[in-house]
Protein backbone atom coordinates (compact mmCIF):
# COMPACT_ATOMS: atom_id res chain seq x y z
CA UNK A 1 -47.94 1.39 135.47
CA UNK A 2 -50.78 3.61 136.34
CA UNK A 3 -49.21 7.46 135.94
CA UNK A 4 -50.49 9.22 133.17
CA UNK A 5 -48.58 9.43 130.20
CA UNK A 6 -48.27 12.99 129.73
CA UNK A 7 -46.64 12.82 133.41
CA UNK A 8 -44.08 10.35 132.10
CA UNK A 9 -41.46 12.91 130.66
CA UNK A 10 -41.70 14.90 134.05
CA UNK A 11 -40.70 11.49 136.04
CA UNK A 12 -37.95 10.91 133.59
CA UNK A 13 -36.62 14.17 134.50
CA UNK A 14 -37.18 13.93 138.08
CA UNK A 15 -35.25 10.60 138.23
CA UNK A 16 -32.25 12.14 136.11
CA UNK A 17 -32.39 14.97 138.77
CA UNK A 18 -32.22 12.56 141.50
CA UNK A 19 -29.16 10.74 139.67
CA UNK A 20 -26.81 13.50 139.16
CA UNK A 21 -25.09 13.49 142.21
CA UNK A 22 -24.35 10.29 141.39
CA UNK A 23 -22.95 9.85 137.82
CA UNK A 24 -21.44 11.49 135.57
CA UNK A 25 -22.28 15.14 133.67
CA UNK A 26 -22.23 12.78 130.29
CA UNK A 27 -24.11 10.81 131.53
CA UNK A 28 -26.75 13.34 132.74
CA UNK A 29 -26.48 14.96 129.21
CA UNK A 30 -27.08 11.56 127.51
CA UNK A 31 -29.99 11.09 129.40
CA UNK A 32 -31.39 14.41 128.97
CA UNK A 33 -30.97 14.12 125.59
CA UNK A 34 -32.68 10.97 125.14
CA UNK A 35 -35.83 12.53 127.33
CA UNK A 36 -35.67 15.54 125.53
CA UNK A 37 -36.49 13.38 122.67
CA UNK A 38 -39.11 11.56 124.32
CA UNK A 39 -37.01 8.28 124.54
CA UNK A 40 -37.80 7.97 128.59
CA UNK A 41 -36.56 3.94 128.53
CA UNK A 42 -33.25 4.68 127.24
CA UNK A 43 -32.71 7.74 129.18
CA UNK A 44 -33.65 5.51 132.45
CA UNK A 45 -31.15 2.79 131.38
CA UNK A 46 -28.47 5.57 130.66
CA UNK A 47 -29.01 6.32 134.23
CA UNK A 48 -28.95 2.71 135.73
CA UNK A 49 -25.67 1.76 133.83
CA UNK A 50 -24.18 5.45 134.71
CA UNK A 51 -25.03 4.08 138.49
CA UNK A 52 -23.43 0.76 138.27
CA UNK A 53 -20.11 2.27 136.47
CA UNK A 54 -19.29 5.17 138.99
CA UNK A 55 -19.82 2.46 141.61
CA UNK A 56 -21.78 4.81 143.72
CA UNK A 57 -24.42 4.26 146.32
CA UNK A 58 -27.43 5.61 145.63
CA UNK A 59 -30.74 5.81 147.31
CA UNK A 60 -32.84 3.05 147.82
CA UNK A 61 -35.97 5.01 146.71
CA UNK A 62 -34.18 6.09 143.10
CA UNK A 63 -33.27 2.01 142.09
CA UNK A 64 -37.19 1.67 142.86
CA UNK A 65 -38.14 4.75 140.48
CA UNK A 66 -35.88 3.64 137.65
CA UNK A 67 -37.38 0.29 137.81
CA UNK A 68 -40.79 1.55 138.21
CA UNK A 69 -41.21 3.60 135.74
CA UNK A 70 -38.93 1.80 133.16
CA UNK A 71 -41.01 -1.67 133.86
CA UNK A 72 -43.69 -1.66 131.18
CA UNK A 73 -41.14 -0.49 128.46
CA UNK A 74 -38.13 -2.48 128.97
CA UNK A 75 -37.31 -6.72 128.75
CA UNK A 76 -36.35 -7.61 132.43
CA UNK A 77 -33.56 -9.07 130.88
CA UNK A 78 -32.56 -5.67 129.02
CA UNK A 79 -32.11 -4.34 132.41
CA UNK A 80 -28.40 -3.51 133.51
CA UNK A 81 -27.79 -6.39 136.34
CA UNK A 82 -26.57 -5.27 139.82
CA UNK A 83 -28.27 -2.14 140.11
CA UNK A 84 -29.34 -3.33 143.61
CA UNK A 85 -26.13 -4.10 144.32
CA UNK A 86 -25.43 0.12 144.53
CA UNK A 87 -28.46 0.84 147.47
CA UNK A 88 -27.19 2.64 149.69
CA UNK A 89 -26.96 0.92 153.19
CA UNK A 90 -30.02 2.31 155.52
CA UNK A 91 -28.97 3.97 158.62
């Protein structure tokens, strides 16, 4: 990943922003918490499992950010499975 660290924490927060139309206030406030205390992994899995339990369809482009910027902190095999699986269908 080439963004700088110290513009991590404002990505996390970006992608939580982007998320909470989609999941659930707890969720949101779990995930803020866990930026808040700069644990940006954990609050980008909160988010990906808050995705895949609503069952909502989200954008394409926030599945690529929470993979993105998750990637060099995270085991692929850590990662919730079927997150793809709630893209929202282009128009």
């Amino acid at each position: 990943m080439s963004i700088p660290s110290e513009a991590y924490p404002r990505r996390v927060e970006a992608i939580i922003r982007l998320a909470e139309p989609y999941i659930s206030e707890s969720a949101v406030r779990e995930a803020r918490d866990f930026a808040k205390h700069s644990e940006g992994p954990d609050a980008l899995y909160t988010v990906a499992w808050a995705i895949i339990e609503s069952g909502a369809k989200v954008p394409a482009a926030l599945v690529e950010e929470i993979r993105y910027f998750s990637e060099d902190y995270t085991y692929p095999e850590g990662f919730p499975q079927g997150l793809d699986e709630h893209v929202e269908a282009e128009a």
